[in-house]
PDB file of N, CA and C in Angstrom:
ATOM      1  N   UNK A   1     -19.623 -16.132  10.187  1.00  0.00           N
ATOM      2  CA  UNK A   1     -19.414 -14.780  10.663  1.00  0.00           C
ATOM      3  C   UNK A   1     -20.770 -14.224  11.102  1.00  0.00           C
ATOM      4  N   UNK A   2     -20.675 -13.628  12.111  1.00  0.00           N
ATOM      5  CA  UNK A   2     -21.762 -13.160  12.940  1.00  0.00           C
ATOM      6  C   UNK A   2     -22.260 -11.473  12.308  1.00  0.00           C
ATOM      7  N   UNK A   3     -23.638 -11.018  12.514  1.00  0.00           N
ATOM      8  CA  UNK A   3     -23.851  -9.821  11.925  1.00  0.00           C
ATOM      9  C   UNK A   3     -22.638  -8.951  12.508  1.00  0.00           C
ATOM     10  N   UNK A   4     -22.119  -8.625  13.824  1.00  0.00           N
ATOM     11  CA  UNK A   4     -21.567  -7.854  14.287  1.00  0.00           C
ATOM     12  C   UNK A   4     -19.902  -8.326  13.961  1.00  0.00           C
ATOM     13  N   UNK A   5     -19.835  -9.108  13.926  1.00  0.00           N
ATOM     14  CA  UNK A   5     -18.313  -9.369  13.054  1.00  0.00           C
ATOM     15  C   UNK A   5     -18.294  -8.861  11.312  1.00  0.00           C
ATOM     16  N   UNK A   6     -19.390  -9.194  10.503  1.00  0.00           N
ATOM     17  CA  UNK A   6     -19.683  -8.587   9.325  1.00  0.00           C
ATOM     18  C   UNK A   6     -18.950  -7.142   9.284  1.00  0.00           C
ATOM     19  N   UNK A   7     -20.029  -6.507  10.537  1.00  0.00           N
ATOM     20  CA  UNK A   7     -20.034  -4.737  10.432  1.00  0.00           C
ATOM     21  C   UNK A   7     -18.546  -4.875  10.497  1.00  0.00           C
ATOM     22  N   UNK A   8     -18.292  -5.256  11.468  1.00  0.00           N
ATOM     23  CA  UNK A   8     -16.907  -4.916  11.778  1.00  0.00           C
ATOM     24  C   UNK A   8     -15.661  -4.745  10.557  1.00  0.00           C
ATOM     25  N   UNK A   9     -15.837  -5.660   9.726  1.00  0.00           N
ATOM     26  CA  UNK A   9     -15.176  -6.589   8.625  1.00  0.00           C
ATOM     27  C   UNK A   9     -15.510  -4.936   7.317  1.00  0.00           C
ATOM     28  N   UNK A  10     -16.905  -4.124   7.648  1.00  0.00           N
ATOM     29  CA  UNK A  10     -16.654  -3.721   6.234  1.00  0.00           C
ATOM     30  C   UNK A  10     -16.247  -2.075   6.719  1.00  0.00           C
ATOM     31  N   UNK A  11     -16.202  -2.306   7.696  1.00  0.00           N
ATOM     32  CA  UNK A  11     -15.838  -0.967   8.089  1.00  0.00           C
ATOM     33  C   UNK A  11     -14.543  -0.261   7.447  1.00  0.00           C
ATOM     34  N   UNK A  12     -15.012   1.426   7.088  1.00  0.00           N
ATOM     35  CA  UNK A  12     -13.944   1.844   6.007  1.00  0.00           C
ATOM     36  C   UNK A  12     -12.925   2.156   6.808  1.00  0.00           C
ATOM     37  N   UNK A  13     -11.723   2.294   5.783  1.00  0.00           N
ATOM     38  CA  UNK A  13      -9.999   2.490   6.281  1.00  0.00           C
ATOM     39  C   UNK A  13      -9.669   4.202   5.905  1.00  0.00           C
ATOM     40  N   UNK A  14      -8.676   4.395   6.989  1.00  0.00           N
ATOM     41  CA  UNK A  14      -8.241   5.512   6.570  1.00  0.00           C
ATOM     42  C   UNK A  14      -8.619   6.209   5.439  1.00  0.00           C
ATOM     43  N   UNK A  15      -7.811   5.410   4.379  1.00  0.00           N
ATOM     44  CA  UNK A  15      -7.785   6.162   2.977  1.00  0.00           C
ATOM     45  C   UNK A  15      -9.691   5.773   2.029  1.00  0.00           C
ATOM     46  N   UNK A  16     -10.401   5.464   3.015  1.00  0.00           N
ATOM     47  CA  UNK A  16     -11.838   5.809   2.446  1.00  0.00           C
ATOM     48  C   UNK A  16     -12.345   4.522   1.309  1.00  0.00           C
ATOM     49  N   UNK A  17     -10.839   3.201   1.676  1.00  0.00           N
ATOM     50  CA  UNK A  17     -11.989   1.775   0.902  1.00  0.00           C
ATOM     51  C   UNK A  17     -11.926   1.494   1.501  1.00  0.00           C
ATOM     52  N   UNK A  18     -13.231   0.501   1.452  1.00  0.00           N
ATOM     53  CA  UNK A  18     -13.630  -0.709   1.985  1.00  0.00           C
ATOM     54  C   UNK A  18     -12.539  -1.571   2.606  1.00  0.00           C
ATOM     55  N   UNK A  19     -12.752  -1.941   3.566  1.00  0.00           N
ATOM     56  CA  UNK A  19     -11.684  -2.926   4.414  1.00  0.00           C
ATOM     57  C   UNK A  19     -12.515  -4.345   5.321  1.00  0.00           C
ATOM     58  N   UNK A  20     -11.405  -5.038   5.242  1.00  0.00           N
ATOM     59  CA  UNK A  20     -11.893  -6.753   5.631  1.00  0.00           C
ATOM     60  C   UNK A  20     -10.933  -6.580   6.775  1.00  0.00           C
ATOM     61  N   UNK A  21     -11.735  -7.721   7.855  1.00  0.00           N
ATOM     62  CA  UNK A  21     -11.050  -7.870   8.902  1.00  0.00           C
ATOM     63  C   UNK A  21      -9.861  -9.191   8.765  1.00  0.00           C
ATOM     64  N   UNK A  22     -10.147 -10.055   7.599  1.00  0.00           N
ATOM     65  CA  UNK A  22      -9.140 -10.864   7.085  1.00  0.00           C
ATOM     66  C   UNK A  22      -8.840 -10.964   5.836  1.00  0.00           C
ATOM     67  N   UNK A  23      -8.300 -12.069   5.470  1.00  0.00           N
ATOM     68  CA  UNK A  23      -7.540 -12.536   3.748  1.00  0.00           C
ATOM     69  C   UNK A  23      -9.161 -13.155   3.339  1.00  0.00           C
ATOM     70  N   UNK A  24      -9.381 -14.030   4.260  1.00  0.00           N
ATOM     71  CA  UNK A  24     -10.851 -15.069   4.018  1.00  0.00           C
ATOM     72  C   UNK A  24     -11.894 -13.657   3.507  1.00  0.00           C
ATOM     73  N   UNK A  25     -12.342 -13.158   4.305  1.00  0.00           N
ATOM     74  CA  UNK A  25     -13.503 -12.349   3.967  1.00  0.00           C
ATOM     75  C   UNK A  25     -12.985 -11.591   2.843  1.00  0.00           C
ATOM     76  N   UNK A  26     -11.567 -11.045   2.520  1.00  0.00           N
ATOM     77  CA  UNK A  26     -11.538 -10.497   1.660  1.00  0.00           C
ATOM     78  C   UNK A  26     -11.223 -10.455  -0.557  1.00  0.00           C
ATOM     79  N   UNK A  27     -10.911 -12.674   0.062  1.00  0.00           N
ATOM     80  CA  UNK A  27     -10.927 -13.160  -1.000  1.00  0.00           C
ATOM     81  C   UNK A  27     -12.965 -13.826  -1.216  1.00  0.00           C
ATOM     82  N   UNK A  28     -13.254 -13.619  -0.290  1.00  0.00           N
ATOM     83  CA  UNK A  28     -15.044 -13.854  -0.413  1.00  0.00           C
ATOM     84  C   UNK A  28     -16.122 -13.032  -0.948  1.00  0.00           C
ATOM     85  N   UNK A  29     -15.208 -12.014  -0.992  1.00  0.00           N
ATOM     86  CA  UNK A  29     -15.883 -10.435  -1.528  1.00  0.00           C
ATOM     87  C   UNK A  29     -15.625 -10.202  -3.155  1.00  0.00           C
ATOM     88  N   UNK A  30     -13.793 -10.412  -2.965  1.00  0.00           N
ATOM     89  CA  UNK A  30     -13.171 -10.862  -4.502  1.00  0.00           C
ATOM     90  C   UNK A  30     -13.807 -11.978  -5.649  1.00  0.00           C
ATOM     91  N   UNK A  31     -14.696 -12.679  -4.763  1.00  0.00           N
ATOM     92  CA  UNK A  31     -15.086 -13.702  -5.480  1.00  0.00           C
ATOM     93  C   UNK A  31     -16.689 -13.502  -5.906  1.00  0.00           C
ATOM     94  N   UNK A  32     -17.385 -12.826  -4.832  1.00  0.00           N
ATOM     95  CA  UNK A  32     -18.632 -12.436  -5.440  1.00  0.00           C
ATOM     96  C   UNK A  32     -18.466 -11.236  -5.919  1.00  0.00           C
ATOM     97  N   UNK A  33     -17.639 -10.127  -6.165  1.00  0.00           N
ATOM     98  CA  UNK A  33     -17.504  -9.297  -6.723  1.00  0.00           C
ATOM     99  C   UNK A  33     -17.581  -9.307  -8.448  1.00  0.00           C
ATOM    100  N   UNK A  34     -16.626 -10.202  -8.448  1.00  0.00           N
ATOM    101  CA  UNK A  34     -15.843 -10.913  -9.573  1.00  0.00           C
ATOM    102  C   UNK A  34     -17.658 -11.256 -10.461  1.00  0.00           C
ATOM    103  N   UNK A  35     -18.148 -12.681  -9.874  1.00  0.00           N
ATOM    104  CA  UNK A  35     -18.954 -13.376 -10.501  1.00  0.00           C
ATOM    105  C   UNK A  35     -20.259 -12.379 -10.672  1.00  0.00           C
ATOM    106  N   UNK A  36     -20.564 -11.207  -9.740  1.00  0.00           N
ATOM    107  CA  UNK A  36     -21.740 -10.537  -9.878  1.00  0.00           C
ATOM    108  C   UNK A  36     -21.612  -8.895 -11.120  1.00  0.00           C
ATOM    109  N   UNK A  37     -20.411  -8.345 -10.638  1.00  0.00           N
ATOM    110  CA  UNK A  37     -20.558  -6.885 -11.315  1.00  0.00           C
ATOM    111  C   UNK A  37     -20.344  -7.264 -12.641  1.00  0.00           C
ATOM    112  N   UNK A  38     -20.783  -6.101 -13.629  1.00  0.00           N
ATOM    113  CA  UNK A  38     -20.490  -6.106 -14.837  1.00  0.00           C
ATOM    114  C   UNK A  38     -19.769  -4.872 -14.995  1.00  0.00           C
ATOM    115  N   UNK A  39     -18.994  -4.356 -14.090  1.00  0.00           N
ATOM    116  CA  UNK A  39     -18.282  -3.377 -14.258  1.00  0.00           C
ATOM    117  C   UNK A  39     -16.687  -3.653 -15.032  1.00  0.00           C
ATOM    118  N   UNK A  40     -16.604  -2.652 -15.914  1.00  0.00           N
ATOM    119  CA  UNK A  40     -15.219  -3.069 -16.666  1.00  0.00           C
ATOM    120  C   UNK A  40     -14.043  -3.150 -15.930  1.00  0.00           C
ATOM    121  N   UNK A  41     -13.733  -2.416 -14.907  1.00  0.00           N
ATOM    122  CA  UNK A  41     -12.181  -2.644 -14.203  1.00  0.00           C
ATOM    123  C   UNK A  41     -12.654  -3.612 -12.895  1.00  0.00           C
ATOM    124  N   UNK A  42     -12.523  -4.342 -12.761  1.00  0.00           N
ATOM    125  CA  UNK A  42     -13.081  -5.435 -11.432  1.00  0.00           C
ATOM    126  C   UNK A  42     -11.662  -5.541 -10.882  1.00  0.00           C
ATOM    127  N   UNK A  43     -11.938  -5.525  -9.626  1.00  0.00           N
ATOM    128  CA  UNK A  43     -10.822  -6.247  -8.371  1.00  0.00           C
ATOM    129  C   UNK A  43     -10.405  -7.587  -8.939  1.00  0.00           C
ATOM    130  N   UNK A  44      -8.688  -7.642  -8.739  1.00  0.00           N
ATOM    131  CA  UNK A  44      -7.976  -9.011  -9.325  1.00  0.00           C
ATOM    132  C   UNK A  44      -7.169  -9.739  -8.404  1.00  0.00           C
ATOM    133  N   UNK A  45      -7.368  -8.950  -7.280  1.00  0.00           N
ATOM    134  CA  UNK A  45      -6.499  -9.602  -5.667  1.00  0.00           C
ATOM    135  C   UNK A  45      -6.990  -8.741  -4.266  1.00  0.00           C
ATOM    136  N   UNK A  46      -6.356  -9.154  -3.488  1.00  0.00           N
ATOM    137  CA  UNK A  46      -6.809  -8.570  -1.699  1.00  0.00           C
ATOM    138  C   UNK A  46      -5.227  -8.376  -1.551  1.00  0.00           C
ATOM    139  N   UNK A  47      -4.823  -7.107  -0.592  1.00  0.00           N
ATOM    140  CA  UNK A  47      -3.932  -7.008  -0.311  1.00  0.00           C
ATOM    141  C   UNK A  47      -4.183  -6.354   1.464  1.00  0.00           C
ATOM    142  N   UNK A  48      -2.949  -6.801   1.601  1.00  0.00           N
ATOM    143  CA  UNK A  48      -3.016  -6.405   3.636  1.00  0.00           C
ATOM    144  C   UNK A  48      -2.329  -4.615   3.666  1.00  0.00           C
ATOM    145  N   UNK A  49      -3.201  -3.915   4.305  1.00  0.00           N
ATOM    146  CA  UNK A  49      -2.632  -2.507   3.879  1.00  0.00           C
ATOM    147  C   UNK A  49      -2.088  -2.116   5.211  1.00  0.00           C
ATOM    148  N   UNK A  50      -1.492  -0.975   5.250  1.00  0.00           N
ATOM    149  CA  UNK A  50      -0.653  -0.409   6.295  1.00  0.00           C
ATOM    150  C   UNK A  50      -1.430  -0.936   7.893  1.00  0.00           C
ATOM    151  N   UNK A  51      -2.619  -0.446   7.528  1.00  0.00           N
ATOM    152  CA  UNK A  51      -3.658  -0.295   7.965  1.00  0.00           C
ATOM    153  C   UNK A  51      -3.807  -1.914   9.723  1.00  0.00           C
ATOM    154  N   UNK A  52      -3.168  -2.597   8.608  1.00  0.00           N
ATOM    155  CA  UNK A  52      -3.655  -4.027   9.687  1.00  0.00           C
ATOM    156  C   UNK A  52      -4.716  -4.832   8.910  1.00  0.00           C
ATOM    157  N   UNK A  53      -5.759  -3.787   7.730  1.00  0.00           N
ATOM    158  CA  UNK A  53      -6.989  -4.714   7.366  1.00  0.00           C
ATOM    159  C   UNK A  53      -6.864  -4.965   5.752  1.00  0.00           C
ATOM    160  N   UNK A  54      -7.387  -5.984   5.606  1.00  0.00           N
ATOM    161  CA  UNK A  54      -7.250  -5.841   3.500  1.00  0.00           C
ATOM    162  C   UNK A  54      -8.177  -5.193   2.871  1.00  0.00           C
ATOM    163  N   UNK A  55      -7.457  -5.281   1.849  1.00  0.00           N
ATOM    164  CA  UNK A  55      -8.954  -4.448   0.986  1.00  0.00           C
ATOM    165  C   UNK A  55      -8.648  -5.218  -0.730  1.00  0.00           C
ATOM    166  N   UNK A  56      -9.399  -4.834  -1.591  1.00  0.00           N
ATOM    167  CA  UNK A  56      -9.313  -5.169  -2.716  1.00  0.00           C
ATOM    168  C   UNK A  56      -8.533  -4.224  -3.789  1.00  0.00           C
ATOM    169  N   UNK A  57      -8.178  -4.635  -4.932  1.00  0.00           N
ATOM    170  CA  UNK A  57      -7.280  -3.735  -5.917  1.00  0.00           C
ATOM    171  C   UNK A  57      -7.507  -4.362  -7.127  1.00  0.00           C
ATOM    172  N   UNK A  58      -7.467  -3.324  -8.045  1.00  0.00           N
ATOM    173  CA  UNK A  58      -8.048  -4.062  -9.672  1.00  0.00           C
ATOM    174  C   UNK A  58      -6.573  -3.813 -10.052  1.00  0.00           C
ATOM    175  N   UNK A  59      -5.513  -3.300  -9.484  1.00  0.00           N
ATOM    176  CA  UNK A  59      -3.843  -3.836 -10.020  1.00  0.00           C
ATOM    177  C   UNK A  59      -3.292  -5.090 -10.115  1.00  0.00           C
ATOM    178  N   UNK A  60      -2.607  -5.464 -11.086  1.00  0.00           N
ATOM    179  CA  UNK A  60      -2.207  -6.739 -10.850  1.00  0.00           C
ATOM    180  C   UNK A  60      -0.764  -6.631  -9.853  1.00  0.00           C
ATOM    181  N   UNK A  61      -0.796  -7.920  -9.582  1.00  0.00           N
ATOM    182  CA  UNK A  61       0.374  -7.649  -8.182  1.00  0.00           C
ATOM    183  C   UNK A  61       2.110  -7.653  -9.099  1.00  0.00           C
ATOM    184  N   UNK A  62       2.003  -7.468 -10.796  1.00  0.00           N
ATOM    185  CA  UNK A  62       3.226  -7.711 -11.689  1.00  0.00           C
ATOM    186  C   UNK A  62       3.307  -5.488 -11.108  1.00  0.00           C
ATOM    187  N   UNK A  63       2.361  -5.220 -11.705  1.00  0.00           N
ATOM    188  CA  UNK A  63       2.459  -3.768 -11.462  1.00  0.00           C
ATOM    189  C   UNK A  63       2.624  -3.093 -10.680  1.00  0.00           C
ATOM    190  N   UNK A  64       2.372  -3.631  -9.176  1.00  0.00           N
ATOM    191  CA  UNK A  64       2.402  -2.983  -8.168  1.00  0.00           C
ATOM    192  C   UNK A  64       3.586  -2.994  -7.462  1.00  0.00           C
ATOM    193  N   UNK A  65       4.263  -4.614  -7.914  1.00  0.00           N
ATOM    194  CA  UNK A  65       5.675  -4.545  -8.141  1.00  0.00           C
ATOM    195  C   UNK A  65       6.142  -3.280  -8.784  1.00  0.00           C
ATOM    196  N   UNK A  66       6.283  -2.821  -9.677  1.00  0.00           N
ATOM    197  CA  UNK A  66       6.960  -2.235 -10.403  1.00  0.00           C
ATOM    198  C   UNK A  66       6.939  -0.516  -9.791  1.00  0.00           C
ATOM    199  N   UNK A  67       5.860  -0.471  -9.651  1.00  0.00           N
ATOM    200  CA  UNK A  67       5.958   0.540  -8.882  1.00  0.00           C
ATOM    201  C   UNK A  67       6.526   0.933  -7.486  1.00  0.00           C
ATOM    202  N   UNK A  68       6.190  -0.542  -6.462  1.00  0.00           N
ATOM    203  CA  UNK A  68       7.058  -0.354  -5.272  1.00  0.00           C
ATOM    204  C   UNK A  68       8.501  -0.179  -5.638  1.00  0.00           C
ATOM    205  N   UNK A  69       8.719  -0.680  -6.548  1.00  0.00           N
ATOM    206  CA  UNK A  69      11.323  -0.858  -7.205  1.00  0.00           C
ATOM    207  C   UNK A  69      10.840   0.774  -7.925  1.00  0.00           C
ATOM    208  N   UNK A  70      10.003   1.887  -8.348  1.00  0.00           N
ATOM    209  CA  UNK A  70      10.183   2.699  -8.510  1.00  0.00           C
ATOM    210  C   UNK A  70      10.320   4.271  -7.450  1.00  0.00           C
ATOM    211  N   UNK A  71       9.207   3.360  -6.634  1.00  0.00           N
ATOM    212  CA  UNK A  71       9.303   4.298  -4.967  1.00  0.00           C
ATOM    213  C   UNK A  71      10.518   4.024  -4.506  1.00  0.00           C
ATOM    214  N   UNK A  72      11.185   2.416  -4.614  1.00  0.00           N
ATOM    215  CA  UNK A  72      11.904   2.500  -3.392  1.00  0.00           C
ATOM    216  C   UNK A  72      13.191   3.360  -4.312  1.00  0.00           C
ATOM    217  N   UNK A  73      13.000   3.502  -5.236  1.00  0.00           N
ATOM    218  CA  UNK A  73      14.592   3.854  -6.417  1.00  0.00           C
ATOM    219  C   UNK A  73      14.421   5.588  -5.606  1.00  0.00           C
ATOM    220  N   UNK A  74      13.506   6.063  -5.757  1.00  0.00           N
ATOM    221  CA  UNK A  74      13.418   7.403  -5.343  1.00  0.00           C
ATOM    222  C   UNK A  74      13.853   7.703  -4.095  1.00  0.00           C
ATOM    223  N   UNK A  75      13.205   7.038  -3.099  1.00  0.00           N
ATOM    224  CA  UNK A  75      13.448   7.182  -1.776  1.00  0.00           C
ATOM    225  C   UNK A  75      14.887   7.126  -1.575  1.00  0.00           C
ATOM    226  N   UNK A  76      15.768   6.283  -2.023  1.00  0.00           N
ATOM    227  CA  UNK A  76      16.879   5.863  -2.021  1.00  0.00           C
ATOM    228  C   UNK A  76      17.983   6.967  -2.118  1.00  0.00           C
ATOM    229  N   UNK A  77      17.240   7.554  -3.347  1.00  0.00           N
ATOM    230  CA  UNK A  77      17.806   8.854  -3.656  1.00  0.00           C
ATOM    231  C   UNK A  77      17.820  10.258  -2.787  1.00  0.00           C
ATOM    232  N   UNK A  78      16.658   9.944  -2.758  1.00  0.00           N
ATOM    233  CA  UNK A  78      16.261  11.226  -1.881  1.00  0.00           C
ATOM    234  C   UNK A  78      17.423  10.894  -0.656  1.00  0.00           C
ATOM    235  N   UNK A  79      17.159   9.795   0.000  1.00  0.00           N
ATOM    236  CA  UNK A  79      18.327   9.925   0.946  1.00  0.00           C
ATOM    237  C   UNK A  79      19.922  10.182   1.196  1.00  0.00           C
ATOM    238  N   UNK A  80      20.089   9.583  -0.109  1.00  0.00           N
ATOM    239  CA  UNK A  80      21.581  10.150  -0.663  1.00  0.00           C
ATOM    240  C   UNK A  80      21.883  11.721  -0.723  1.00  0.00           C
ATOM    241  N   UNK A  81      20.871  12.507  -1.344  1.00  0.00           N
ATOM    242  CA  UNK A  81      20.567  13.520  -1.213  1.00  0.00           C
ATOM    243  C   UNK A  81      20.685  14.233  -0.235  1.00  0.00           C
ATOM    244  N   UNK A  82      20.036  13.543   0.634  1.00  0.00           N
ATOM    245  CA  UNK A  82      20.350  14.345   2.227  1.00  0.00           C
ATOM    246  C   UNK A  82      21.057  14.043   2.841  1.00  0.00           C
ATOM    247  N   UNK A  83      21.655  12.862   2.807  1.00  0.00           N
ATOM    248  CA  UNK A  83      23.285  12.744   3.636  1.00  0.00           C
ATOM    249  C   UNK A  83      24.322  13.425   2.857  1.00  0.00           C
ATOM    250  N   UNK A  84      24.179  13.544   1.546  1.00  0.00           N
ATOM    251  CA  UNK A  84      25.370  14.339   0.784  1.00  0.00           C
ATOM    252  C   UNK A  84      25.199  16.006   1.373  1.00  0.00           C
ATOM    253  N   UNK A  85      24.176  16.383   1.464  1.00  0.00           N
ATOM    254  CA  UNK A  85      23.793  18.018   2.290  1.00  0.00           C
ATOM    255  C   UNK A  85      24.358  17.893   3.443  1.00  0.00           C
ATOM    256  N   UNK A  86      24.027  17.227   4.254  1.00  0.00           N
ATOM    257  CA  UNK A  86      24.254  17.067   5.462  1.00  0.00           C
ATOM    258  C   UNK A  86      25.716  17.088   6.009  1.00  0.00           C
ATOM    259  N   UNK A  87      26.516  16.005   5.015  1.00  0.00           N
ATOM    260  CA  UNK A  87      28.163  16.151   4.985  1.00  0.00           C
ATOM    261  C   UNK A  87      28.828  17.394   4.517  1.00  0.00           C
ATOM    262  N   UNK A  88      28.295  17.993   3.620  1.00  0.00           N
ATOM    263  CA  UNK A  88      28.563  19.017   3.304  1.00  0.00           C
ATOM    264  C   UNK A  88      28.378  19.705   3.902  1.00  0.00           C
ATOM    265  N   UNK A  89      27.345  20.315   4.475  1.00  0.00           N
ATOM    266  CA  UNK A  89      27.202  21.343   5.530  1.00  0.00           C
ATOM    267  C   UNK A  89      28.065  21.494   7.215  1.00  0.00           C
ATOM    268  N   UNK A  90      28.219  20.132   7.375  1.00  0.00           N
ATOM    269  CA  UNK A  90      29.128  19.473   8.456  1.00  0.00           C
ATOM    270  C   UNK A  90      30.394  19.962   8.520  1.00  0.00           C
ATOM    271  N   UNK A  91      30.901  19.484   7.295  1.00  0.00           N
ATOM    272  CA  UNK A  91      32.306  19.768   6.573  1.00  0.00           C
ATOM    273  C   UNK A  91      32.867  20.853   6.565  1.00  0.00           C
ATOM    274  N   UNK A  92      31.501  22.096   6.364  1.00  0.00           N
ATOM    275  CA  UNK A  92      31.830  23.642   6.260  1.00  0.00           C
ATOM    276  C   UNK A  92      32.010  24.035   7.583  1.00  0.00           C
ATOM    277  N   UNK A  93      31.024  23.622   8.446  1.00  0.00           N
ATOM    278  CA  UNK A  93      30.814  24.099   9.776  1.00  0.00           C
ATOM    279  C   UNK A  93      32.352  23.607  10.718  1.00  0.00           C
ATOM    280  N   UNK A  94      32.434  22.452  10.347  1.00  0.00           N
ATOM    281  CA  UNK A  94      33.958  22.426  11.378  1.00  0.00           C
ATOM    282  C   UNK A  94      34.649  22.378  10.122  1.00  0.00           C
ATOM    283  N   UNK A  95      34.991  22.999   9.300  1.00  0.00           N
ATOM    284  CA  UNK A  95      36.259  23.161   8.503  1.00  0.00           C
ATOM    285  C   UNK A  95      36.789  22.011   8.035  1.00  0.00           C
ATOM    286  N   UNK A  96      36.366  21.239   7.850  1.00  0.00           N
ATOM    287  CA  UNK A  96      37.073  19.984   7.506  1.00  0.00           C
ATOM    288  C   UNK A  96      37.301  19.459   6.131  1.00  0.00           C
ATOM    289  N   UNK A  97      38.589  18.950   5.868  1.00  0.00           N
ATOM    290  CA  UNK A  97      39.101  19.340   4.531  1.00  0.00           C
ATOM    291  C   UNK A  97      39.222  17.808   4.037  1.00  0.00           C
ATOM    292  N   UNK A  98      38.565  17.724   2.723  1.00  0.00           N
ATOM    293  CA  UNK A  98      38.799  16.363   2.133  1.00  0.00           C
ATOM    294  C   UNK A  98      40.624  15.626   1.948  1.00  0.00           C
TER     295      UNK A  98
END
């Protein structure tokens, strides 16, 4: 990787981390990260974000599971939610009788 591919590679994302222009650079970072800091919560994987670029995460990917089946449980709802309004309000507006 060339200096100007580097820059490119650490340039920040939207949400203000660090971002890789691939999986490679971003399991290369994971790995000297890993062997150099002595910091207590260390990065444990690279993940590909909305974004297009990866970045690192000290979540394990069991948890992040768990949390995506808790977003999607909500969302789910929420939508039920609004098609049940929606029919209802429908229903009133042209009179329409179960």
């Amino acid at each position: 990787m060339n200096a100007k591919d580097r820059k490119r590679a650490f340039k920040k994302c939207n949400n203000s981390k660090t971002s890789y222009a691939t999986y490679y650079d971003a399991a290369e970072a994971l790995r000297r990260i890993r062997q150099k800091s002595n910091a207590p919560k260390k990065p444990v994987r690279a993940y590909k974000c909305e974004c297009g670029k990866y970045h690192l995460t000290s979540m394990p990917i069991a948890d992040a599971n768990t949390i995506k089946k808790k977003v999607d449980e909500r969302v789910k709802k929420r939508e039920e939610r609004f098609i049940n309004r929606e029919t209802e309000y429908w229903k009133k507006r042209f009179k329409i009788r179960d």
